[in-house]
C-alpha atoms as a PDB file:
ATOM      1  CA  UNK A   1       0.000   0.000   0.000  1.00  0.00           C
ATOM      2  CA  UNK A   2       1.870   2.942  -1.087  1.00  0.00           C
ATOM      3  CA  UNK A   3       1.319   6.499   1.574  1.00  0.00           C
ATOM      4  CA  UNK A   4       1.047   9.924  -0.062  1.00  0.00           C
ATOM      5  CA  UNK A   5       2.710  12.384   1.985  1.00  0.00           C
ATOM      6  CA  UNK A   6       0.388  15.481   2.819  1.00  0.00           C
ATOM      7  CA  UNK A   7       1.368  19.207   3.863  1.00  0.00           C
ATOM      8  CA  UNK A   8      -1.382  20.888   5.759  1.00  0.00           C
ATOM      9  CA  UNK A   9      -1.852  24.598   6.190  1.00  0.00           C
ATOM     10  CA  UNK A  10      -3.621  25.503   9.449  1.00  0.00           C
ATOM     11  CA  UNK A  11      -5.697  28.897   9.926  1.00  0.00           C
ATOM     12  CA  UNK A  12      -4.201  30.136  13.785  1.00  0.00           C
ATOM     13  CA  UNK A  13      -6.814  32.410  15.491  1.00  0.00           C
ATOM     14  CA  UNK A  14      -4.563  36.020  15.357  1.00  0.00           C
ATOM     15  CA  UNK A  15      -6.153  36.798  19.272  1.00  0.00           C
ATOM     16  CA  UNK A  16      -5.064  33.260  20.626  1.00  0.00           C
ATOM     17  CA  UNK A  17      -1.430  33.275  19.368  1.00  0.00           C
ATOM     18  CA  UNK A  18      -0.951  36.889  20.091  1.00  0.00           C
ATOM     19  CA  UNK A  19      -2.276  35.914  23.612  1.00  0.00           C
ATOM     20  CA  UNK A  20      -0.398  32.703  24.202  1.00  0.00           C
ATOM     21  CA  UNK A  21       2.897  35.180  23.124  1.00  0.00           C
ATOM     22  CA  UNK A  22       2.166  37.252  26.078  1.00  0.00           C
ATOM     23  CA  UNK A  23       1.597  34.416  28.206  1.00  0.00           C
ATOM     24  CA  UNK A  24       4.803  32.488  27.452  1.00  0.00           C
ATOM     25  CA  UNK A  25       6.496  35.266  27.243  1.00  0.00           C
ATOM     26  CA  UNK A  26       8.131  34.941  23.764  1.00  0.00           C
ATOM     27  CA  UNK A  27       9.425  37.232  21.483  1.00  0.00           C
ATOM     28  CA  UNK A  28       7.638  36.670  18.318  1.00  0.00           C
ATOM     29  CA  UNK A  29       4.567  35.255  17.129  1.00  0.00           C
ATOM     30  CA  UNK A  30       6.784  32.339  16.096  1.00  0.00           C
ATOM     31  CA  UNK A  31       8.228  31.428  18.987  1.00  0.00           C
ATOM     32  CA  UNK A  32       5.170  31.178  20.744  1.00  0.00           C
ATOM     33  CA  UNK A  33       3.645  28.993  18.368  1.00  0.00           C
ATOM     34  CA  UNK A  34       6.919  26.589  18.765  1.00  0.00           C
ATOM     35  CA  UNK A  35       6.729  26.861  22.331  1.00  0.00           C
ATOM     36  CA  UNK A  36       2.885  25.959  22.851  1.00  0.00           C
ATOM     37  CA  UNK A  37       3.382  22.870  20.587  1.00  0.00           C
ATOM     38  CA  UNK A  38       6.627  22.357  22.879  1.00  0.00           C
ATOM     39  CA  UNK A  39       4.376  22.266  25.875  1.00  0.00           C
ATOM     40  CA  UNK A  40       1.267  19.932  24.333  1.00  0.00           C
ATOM     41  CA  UNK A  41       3.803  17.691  23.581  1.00  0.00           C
ATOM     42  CA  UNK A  42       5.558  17.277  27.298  1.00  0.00           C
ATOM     43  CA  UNK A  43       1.517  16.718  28.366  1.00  0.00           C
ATOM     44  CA  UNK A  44       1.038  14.479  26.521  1.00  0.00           C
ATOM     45  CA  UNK A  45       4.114  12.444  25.500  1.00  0.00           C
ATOM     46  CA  UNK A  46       3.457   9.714  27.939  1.00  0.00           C
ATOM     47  CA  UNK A  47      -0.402   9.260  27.173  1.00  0.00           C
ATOM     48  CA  UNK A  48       0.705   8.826  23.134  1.00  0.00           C
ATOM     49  CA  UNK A  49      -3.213   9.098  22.268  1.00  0.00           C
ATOM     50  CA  UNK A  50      -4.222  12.981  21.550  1.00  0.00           C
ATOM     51  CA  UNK A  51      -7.577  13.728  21.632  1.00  0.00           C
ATOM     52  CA  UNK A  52     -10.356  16.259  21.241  1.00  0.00           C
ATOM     53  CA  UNK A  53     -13.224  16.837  22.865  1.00  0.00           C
ATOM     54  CA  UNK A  54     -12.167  12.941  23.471  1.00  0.00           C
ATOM     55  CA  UNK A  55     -12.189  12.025  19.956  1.00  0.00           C
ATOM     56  CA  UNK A  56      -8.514  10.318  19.133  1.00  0.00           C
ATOM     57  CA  UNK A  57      -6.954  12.926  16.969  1.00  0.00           C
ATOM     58  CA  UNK A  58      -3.448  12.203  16.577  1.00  0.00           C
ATOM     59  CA  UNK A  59      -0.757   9.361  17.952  1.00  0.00           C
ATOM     60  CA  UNK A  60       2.470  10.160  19.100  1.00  0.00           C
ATOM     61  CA  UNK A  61       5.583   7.597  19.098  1.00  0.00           C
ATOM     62  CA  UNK A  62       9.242   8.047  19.860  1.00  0.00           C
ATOM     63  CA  UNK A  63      11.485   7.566  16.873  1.00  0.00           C
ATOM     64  CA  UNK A  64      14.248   5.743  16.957  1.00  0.00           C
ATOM     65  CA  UNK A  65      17.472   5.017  15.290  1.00  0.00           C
ATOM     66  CA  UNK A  66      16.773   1.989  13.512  1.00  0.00           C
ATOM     67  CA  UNK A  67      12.874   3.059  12.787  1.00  0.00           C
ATOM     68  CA  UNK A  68      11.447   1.350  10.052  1.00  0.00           C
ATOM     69  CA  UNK A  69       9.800   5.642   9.813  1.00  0.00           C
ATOM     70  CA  UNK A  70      12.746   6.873  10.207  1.00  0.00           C
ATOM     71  CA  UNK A  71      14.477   5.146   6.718  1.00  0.00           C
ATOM     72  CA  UNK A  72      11.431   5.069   5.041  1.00  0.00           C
ATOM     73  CA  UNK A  73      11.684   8.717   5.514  1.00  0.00           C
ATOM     74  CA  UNK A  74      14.863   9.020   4.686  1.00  0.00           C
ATOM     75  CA  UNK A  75      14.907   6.808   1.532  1.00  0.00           C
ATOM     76  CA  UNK A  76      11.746   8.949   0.200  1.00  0.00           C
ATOM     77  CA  UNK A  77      13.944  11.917   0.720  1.00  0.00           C
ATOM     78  CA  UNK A  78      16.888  10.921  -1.513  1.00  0.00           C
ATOM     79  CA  UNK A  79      14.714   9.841  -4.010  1.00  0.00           C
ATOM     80  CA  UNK A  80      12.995  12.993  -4.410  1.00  0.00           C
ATOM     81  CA  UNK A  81      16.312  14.880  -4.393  1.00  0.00           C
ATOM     82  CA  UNK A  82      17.103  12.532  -7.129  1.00  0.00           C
ATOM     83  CA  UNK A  83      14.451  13.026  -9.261  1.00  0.00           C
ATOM     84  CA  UNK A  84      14.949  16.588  -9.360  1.00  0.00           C
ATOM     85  CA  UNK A  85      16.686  17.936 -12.342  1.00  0.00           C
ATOM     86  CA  UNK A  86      20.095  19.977 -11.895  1.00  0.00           C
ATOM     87  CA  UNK A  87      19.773  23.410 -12.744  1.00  0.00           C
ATOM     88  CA  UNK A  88      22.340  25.779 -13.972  1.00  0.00           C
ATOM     89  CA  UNK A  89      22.887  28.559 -12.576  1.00  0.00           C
ATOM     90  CA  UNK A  90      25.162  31.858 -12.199  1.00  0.00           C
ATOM     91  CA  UNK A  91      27.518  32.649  -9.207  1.00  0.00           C
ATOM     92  CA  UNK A  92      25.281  33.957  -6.738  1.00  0.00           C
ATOM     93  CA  UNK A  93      27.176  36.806  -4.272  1.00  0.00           C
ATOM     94  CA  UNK A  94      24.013  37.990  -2.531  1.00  0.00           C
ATOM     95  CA  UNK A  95      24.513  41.612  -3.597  1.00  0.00           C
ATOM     96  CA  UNK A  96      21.157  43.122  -4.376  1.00  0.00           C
ATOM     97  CA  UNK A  97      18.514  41.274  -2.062  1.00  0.00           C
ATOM     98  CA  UNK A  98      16.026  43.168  -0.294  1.00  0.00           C
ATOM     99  CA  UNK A  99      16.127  45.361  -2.657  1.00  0.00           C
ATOM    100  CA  UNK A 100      19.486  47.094  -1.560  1.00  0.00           C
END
């Protein structure tokens, strides 16, 4: 059974992240964000079942060295970078960007 890999775009509520920035105490918008998935995760890292409004959303597992994940992940990886076609290009010095 071949897996096709998904990216998801989530919609953040502006209010909630700005407020969970002044709560943490972090420095950007950013930061916050990685620090309130930083904390769901310590909660719940040793129940492994998330859920909402206790409807199983997500699973989480520990990774390891020798995952089967971890080099199926890894062998998808190369093989994209493979298939990708090498592109000429000029010598790039960076002089220029942003508009400078």
């Amino acid at each position: 059974m071949k897996r096709h890999v998904v990216r998801k775009t989530f919609l953040l509520d502006p209010g909630k992240v700005s407020r969970a920035q002044k709560v943490l105490g972090a420095a950007s918008e950013a930061e916050a964000i990685r620090m309130a998935l930083d904390k769901v995760i310590d909660e719940v890292k040793d129940r492994h079942i998330v859920t909402r409004h206790g409807t199983p959303v997500a699973k989480i597992a520990p990774v390891g060295t020798n995952s089967h994940l971890l080099k199926r992940a890894r062998s998808l990886l190369l093989a994209r970078l493979q298939a990708q076609p090498v592109m000429e290009i000029e010598h790039w010095t960076g002089e220029g960007k942003h508009g400078r």
